[in-house]
N, C-alpha and C. Protein backbone atom coordinates (compact mmCIF):
# COMPACT_ATOMS: atom_id res chain seq x y z
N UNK A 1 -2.11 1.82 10.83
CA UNK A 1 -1.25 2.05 9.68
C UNK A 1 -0.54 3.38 9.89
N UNK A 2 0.76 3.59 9.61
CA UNK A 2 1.41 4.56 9.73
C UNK A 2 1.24 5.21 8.50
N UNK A 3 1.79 6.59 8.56
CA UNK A 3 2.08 7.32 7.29
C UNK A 3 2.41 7.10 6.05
N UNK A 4 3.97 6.52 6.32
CA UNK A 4 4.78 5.81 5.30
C UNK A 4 4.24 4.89 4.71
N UNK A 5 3.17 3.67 5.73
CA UNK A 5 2.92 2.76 4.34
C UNK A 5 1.36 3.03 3.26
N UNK A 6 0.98 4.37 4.42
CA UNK A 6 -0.30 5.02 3.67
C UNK A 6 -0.32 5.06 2.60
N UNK A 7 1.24 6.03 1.99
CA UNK A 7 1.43 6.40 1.50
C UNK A 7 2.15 5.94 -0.06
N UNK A 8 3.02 4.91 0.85
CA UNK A 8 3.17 3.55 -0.08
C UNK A 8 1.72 2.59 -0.66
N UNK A 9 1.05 2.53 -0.06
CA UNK A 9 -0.21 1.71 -0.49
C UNK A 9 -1.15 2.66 -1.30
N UNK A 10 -1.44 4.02 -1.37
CA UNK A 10 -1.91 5.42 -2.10
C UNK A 10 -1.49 4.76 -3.27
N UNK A 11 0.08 4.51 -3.31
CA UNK A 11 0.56 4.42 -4.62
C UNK A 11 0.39 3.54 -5.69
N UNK A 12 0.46 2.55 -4.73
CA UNK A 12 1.36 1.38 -5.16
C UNK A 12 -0.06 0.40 -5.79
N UNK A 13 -0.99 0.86 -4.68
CA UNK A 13 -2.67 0.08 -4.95
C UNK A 13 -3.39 0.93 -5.87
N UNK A 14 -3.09 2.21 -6.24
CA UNK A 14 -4.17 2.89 -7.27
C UNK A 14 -3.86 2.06 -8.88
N UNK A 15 -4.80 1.98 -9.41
CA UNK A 15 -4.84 1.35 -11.17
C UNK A 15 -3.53 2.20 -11.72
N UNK A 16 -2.71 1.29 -12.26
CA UNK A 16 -1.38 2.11 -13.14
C UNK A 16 -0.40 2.24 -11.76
N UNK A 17 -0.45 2.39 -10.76
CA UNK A 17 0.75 2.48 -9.85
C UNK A 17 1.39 3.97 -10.23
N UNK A 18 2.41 3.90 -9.71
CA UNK A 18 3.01 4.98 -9.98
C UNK A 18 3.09 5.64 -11.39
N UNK A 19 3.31 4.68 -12.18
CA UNK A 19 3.46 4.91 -13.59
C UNK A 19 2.26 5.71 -13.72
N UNK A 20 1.01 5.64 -13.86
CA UNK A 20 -0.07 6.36 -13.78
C UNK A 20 -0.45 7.59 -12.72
N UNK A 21 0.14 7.96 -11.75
CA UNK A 21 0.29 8.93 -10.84
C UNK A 21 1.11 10.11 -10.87
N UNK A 22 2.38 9.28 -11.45
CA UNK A 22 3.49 10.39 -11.18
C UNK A 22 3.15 11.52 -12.55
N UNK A 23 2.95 11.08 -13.54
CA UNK A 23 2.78 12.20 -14.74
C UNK A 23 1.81 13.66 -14.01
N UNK A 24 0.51 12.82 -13.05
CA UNK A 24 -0.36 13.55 -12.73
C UNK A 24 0.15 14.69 -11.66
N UNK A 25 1.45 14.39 -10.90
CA UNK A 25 2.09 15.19 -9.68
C UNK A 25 2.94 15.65 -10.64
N UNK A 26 3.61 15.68 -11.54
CA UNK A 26 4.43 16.65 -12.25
C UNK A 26 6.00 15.79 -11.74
N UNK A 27 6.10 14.34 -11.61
CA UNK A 27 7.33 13.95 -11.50
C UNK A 27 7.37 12.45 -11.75
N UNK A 28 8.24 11.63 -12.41
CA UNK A 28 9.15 10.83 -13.27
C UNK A 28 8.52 9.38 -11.74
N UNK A 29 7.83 8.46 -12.02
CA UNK A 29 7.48 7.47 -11.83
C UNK A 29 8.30 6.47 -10.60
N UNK A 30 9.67 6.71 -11.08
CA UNK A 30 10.90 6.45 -9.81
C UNK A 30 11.15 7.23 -9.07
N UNK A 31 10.92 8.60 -9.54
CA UNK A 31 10.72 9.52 -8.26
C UNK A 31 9.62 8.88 -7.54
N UNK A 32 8.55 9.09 -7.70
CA UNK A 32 7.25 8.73 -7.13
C UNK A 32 7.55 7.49 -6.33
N UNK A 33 8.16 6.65 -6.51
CA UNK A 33 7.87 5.58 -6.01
C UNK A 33 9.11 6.18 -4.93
N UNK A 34 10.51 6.14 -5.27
CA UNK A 34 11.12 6.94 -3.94
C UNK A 34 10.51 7.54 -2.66
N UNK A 35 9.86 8.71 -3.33
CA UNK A 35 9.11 9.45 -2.17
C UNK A 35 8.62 8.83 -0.98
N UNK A 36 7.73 7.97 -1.59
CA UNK A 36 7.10 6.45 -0.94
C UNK A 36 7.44 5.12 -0.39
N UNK A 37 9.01 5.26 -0.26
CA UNK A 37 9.85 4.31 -0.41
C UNK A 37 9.64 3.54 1.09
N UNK A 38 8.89 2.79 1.88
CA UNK A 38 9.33 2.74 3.59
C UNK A 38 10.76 2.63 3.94
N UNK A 39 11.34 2.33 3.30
CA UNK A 39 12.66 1.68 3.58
C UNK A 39 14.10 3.43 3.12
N UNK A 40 13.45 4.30 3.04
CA UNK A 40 14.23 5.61 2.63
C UNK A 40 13.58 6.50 3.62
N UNK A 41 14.51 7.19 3.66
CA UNK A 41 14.30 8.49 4.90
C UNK A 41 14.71 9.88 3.35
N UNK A 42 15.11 9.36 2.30
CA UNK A 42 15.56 10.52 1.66
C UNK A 42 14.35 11.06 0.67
N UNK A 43 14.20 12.32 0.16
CA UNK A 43 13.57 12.80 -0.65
C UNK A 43 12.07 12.31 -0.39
N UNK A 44 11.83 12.64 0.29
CA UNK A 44 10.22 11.88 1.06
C UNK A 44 9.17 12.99 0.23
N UNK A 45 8.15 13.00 0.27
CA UNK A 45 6.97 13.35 0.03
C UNK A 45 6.48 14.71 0.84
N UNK A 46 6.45 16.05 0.15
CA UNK A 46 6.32 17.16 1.18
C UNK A 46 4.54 17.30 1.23
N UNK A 47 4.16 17.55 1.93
CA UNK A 47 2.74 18.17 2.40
C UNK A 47 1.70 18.22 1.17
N UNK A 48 2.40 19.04 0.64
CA UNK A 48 1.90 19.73 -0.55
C UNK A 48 1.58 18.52 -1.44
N UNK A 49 2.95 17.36 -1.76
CA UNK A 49 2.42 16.62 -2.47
C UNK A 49 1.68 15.31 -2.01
N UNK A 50 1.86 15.22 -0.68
CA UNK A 50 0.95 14.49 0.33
C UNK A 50 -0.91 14.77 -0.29
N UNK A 51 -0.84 16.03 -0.02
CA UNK A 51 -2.20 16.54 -0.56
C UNK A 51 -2.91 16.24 -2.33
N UNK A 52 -1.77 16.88 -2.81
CA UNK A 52 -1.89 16.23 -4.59
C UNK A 52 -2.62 15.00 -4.89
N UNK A 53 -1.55 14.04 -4.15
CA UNK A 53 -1.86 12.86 -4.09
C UNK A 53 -2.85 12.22 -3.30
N UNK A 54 -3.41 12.99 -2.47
CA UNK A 54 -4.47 12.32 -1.94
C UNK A 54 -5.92 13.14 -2.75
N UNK A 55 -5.84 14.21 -3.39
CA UNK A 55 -6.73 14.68 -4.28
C UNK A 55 -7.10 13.95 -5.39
N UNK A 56 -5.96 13.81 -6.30
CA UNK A 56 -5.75 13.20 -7.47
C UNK A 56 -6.53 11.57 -7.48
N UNK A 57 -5.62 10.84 -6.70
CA UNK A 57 -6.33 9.55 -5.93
C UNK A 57 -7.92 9.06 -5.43
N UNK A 58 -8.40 10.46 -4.51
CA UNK A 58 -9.52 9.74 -4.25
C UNK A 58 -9.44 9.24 -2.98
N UNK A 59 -7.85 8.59 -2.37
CA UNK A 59 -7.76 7.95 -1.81
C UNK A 59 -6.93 8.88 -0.28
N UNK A 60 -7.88 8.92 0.83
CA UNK A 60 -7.24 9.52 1.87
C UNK A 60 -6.90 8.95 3.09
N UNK A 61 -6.02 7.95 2.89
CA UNK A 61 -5.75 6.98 3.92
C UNK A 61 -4.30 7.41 4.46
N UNK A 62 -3.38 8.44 3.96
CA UNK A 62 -2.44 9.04 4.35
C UNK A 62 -3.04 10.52 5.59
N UNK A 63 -4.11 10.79 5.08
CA UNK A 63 -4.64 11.59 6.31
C UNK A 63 -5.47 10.74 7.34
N UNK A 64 -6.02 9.42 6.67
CA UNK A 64 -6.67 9.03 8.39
C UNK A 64 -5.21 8.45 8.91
N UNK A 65 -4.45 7.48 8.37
CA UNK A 65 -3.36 7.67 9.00
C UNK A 65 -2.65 8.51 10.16
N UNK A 66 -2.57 9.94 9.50
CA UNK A 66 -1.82 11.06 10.29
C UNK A 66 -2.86 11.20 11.55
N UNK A 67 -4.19 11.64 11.29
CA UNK A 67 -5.24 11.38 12.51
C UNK A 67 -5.05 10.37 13.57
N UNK A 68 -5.16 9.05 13.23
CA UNK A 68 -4.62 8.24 13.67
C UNK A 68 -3.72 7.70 14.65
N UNK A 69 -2.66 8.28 13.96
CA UNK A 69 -1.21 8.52 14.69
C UNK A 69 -1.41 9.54 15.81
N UNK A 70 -2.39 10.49 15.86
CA UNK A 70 -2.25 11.94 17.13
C UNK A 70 -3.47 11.40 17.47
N UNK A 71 -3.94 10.39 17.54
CA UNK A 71 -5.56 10.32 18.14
C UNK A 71 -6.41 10.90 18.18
N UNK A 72 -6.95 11.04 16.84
CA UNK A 72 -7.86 11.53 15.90
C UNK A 72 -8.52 10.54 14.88
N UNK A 73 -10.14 11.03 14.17
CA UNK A 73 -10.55 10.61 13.34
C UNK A 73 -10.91 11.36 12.52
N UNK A 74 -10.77 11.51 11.17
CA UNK A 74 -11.13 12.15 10.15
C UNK A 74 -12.35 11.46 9.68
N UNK A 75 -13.16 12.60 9.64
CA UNK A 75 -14.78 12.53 9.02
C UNK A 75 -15.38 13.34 7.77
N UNK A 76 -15.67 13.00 6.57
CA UNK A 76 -16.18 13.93 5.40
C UNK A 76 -17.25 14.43 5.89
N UNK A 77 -17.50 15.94 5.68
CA UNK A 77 -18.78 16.86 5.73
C UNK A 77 -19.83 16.71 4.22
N UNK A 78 -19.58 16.21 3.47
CA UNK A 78 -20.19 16.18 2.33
C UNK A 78 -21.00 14.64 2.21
N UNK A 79 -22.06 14.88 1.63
CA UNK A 79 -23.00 13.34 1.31
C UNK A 79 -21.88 12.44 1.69
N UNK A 80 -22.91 10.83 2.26
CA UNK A 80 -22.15 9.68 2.29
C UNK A 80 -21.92 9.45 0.98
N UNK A 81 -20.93 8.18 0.74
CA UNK A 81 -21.21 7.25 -0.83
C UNK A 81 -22.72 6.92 -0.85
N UNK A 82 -22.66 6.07 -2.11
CA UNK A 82 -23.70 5.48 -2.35
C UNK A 82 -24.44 4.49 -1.51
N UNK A 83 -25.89 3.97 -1.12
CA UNK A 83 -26.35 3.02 -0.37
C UNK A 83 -27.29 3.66 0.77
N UNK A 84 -27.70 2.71 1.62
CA UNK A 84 -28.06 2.71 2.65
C UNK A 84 -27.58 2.60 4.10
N UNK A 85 -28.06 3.19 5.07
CA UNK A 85 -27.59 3.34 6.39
C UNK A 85 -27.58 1.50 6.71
N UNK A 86 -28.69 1.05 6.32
CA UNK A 86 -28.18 -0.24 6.75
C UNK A 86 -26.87 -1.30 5.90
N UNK A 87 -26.91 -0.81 4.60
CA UNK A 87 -26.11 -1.20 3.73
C UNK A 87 -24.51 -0.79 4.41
N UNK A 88 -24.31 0.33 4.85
CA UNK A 88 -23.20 0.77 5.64
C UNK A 88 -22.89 0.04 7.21
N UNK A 89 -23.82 -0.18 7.99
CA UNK A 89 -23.87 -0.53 8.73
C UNK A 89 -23.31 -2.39 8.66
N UNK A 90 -23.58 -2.96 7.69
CA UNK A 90 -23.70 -4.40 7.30
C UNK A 90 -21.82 -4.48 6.97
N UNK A 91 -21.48 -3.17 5.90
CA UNK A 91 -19.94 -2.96 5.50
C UNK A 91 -19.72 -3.41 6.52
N UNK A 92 -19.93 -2.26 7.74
CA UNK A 92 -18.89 -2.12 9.46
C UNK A 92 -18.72 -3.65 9.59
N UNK A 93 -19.73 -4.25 9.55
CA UNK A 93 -19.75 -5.27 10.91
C UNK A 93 -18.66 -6.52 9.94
N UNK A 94 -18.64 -6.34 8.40
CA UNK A 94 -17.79 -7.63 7.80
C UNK A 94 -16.50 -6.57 8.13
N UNK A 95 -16.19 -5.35 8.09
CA UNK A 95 -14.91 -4.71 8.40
C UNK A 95 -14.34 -5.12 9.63
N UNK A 96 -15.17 -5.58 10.63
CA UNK A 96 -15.02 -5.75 11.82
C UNK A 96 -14.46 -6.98 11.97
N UNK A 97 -15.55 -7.75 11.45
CA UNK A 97 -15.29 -9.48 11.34
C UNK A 97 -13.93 -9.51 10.80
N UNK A 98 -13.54 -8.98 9.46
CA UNK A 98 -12.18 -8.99 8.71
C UNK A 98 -11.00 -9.04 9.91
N UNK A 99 -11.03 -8.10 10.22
CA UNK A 99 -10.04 -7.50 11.55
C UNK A 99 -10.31 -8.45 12.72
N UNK A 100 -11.33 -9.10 13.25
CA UNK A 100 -11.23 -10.30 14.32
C UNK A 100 -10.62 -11.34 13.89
N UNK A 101 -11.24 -11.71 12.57
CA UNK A 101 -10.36 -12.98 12.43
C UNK A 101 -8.48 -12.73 11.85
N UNK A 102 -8.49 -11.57 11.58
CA UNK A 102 -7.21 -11.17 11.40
C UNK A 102 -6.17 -11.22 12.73
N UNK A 103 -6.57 -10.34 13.40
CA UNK A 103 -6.09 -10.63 14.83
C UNK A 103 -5.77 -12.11 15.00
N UNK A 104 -7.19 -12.86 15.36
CA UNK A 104 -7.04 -13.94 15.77
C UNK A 104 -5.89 -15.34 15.38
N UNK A 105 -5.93 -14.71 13.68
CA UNK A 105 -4.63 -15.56 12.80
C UNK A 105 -3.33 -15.48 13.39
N UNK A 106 -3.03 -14.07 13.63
CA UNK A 106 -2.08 -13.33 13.87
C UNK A 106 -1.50 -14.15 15.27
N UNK A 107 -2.48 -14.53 16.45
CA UNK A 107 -2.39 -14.43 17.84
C UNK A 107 -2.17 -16.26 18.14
N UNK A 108 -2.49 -17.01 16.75
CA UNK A 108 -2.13 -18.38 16.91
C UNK A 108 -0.93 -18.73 17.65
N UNK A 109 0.18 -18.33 16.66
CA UNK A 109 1.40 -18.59 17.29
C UNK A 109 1.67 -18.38 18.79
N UNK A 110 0.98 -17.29 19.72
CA UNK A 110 1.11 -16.47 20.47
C UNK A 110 2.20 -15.40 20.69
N UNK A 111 2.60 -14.81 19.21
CA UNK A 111 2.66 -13.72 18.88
C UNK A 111 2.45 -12.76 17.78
N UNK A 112 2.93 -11.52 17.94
CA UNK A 112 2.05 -10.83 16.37
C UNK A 112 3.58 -10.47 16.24
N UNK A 113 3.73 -10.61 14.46
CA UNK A 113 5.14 -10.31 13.92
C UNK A 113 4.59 -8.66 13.18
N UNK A 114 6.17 -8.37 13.32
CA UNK A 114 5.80 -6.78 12.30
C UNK A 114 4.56 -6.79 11.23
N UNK A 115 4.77 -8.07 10.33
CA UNK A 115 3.98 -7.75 9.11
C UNK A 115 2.77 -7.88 9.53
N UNK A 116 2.18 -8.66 10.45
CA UNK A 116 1.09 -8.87 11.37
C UNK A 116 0.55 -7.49 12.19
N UNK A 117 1.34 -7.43 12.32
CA UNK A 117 1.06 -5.61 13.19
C UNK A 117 0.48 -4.44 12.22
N UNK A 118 1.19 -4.61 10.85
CA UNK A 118 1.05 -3.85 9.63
C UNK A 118 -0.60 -4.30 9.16
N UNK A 119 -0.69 -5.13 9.09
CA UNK A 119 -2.05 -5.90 8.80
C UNK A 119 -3.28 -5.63 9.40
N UNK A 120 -3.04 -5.76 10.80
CA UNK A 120 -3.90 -5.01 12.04
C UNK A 120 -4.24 -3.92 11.58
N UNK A 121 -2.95 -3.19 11.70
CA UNK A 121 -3.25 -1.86 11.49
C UNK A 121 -4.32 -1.16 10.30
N UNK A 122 -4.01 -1.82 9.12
CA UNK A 122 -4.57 -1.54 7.95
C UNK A 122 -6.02 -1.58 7.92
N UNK A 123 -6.36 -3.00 8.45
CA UNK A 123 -7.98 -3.72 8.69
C UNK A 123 -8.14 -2.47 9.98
N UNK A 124 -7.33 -2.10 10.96
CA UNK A 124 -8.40 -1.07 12.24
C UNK A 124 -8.74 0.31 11.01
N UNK A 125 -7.82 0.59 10.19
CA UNK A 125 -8.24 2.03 9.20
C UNK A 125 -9.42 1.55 8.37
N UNK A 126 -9.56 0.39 8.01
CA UNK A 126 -10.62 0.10 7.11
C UNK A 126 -12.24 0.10 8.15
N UNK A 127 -12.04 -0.75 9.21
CA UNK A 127 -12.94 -0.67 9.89
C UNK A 127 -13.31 0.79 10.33
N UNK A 128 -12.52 1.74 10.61
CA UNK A 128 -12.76 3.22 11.25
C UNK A 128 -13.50 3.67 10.09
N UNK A 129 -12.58 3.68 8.93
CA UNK A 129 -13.35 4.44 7.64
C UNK A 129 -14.62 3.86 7.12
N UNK A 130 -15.15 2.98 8.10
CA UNK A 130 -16.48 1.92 7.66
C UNK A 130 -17.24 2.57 8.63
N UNK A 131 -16.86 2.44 9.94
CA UNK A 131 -17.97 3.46 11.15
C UNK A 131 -18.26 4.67 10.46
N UNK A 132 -17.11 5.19 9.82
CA UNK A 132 -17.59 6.78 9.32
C UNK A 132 -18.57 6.88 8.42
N UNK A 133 -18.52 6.33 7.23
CA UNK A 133 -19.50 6.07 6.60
C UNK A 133 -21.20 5.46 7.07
N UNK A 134 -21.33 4.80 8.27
CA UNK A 134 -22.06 4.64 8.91
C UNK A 134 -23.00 5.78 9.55
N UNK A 135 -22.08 6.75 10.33
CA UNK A 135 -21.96 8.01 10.72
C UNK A 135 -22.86 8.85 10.06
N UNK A 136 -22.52 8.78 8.95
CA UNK A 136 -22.71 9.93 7.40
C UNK A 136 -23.93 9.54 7.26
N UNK A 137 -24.45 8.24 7.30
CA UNK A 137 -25.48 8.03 6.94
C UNK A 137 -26.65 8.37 7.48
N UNK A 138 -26.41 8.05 8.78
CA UNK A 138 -26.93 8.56 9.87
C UNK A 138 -27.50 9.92 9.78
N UNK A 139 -26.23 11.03 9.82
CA UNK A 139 -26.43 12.10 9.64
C UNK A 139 -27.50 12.57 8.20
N UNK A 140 -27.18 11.56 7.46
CA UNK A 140 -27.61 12.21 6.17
C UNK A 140 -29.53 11.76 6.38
N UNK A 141 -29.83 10.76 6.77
CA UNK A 141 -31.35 10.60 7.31
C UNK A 141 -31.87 11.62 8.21
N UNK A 142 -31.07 12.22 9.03
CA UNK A 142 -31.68 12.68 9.69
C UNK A 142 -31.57 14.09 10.02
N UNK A 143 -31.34 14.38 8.17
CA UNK A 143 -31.01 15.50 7.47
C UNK A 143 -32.08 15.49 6.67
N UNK A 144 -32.84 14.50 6.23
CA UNK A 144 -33.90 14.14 5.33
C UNK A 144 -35.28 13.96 6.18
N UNK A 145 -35.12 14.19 7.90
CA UNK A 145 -36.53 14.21 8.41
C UNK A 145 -36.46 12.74 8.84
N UNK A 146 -35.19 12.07 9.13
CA UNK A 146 -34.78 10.67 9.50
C UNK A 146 -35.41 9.65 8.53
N UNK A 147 -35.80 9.70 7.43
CA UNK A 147 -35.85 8.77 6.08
C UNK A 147 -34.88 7.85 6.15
């Protein structure tokens, strides 16, 4: 997943959409959705509110994105979510499955179209952000004396 549709999906997928976001960044709902626009190169989204919005949200799929893009992975230092290492582990492997049979849909025709590529992409961020959580867990047992 690239930036742009990170950033578009931040938006567009949180409860209330923009309408519910933009009051919280200090700007008018059609702005918001502009910023986010894939299809605009104008008045884009600066850093600052890159950040807002990924605070506000909850949701930091515009930074694994950017990681992503420079070949990188972003990892939280703070407790996993809720559950178990195996409970996390079980996520990965349907994140995984999601993304095989996604591919595989994709590869019928014997080719992958843009929106297909977009799709990929999305399911490889979901699956990464599923290893991480895996990760965490890990770490977090064996932070506890491996419990």
């Amino acid at each position: 997943m690239n930036v742009t549709d990170a950033a578009y999906d931040t938006v567009h997928q949180h409860p209330g959409g923009s309408e519910a976001l933009a009051p919280r960044l200090g700007m008018s709902a059609a702005v918001l959705r502009g910023k986010v626009n894939p299809n605009s190169d104008r008045n884009l989204l600066s850093l600052q509110e890159a950040d807002a919005l990924m605070a506000r949200t909850g949701d930091f799929r515009i930074l694994h994105a950017m990681c992503a893009q420079h070949g990188f992975v972003a990892q939280r230092t703070d407790a996993p979510e809720s559950g178990s290492l195996i409970s996390a582990l079980l996520l990965a492997a349907a994140a995984k499955g999601d993304l095989a049979e996604l591919v595989s849909a994709a590869l019928d025709d014997g080719r992958i179209s843009p929106n297909e590529s977009d799709a990929i992409a999305r399911a490889c961020a979901q699956v990464m952000a599923a290893l991480v959580q895996v990760s965490q867990h890990a770490e977090a047992a064996a932070g506890r004396g491996g419990q």
